[in-house]
C-alpha atoms as a PDB file:
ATOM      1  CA  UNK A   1      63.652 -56.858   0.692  1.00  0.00           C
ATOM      2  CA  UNK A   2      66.932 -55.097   2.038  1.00  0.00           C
ATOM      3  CA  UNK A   3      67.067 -52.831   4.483  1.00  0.00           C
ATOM      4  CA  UNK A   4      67.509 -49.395   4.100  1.00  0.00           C
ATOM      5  CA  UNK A   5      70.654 -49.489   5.418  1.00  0.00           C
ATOM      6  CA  UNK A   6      71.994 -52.180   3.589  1.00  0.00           C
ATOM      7  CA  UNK A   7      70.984 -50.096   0.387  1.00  0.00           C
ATOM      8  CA  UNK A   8      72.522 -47.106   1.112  1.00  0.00           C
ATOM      9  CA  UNK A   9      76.004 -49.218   2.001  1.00  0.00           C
ATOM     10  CA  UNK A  10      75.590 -50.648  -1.793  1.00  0.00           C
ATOM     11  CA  UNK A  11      74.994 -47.599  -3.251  1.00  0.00           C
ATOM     12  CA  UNK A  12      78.482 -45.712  -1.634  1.00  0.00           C
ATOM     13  CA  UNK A  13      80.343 -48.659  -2.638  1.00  0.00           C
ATOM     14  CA  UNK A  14      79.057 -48.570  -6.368  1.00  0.00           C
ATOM     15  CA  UNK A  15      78.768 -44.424  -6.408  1.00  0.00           C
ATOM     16  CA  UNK A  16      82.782 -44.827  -5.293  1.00  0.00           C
ATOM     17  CA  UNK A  17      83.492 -47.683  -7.777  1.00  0.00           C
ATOM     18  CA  UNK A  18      82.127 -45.794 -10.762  1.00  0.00           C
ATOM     19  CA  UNK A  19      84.071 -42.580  -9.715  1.00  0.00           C
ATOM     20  CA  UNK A  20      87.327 -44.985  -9.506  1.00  0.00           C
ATOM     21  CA  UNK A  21      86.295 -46.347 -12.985  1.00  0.00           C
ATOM     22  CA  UNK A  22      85.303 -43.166 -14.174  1.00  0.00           C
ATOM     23  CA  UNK A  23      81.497 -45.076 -15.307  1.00  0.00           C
ATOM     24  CA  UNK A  24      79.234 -42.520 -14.897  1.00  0.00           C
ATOM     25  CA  UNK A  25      76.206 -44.942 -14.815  1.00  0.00           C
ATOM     26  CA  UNK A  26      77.533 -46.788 -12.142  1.00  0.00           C
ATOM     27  CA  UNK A  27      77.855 -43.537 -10.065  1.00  0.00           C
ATOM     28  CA  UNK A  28      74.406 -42.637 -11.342  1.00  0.00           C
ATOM     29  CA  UNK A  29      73.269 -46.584  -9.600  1.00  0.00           C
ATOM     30  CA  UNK A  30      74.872 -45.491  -6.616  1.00  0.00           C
ATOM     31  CA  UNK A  31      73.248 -42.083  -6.026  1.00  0.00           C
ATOM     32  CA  UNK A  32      69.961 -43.729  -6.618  1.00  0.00           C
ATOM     33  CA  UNK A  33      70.705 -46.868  -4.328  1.00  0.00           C
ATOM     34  CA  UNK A  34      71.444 -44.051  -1.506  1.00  0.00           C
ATOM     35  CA  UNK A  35      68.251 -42.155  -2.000  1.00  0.00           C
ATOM     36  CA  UNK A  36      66.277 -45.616  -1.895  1.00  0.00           C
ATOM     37  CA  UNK A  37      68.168 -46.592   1.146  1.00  0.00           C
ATOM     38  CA  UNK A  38      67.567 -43.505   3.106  1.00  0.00           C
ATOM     39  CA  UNK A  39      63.848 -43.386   1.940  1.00  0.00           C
ATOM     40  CA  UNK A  40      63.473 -46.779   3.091  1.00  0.00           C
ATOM     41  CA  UNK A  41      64.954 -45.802   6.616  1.00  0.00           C
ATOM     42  CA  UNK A  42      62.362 -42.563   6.824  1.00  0.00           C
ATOM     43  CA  UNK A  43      59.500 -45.163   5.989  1.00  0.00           C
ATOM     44  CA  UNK A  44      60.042 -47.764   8.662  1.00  0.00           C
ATOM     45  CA  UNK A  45      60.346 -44.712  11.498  1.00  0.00           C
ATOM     46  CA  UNK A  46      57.296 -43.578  10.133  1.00  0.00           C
ATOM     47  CA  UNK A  47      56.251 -47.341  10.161  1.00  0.00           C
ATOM     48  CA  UNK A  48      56.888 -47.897  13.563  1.00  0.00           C
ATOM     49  CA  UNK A  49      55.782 -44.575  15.107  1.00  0.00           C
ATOM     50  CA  UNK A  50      52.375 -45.491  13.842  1.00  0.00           C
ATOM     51  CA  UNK A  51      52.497 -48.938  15.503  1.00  0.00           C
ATOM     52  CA  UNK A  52      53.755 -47.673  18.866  1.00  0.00           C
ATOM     53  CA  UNK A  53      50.692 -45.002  18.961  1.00  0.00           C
ATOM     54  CA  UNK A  54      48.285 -47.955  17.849  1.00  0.00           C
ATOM     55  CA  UNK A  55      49.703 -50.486  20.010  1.00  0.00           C
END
């Protein structure tokens, strides 16, 4: 799995690709890419909250 990070990089560099090309899909791809990315960065601080307080 990629990081959160990682997917939020990909997903500029396709949103800004597809706005170069004018492909709206691939700007669509890159929106979504950023939105997983940042998700997956809220998840793991939520992740590793809970295993400071347990641990």
């Amino acid at each position: 799995m990629t990081g959160g990070k990682t997917d939020e990089a990909k997903g500029r560099v396709k949103e800004a690709a597809g706005a170069l090309t004018g492909n709206e899909k691939l700007k669509r791809e890159g929106k979504v890419d950023q939105v997983v990315g940042k998700a997956k960065q809220k998840v793991k601080k939520v992740v590793d909250k809970v295993k400071n307080a347990l641990g």
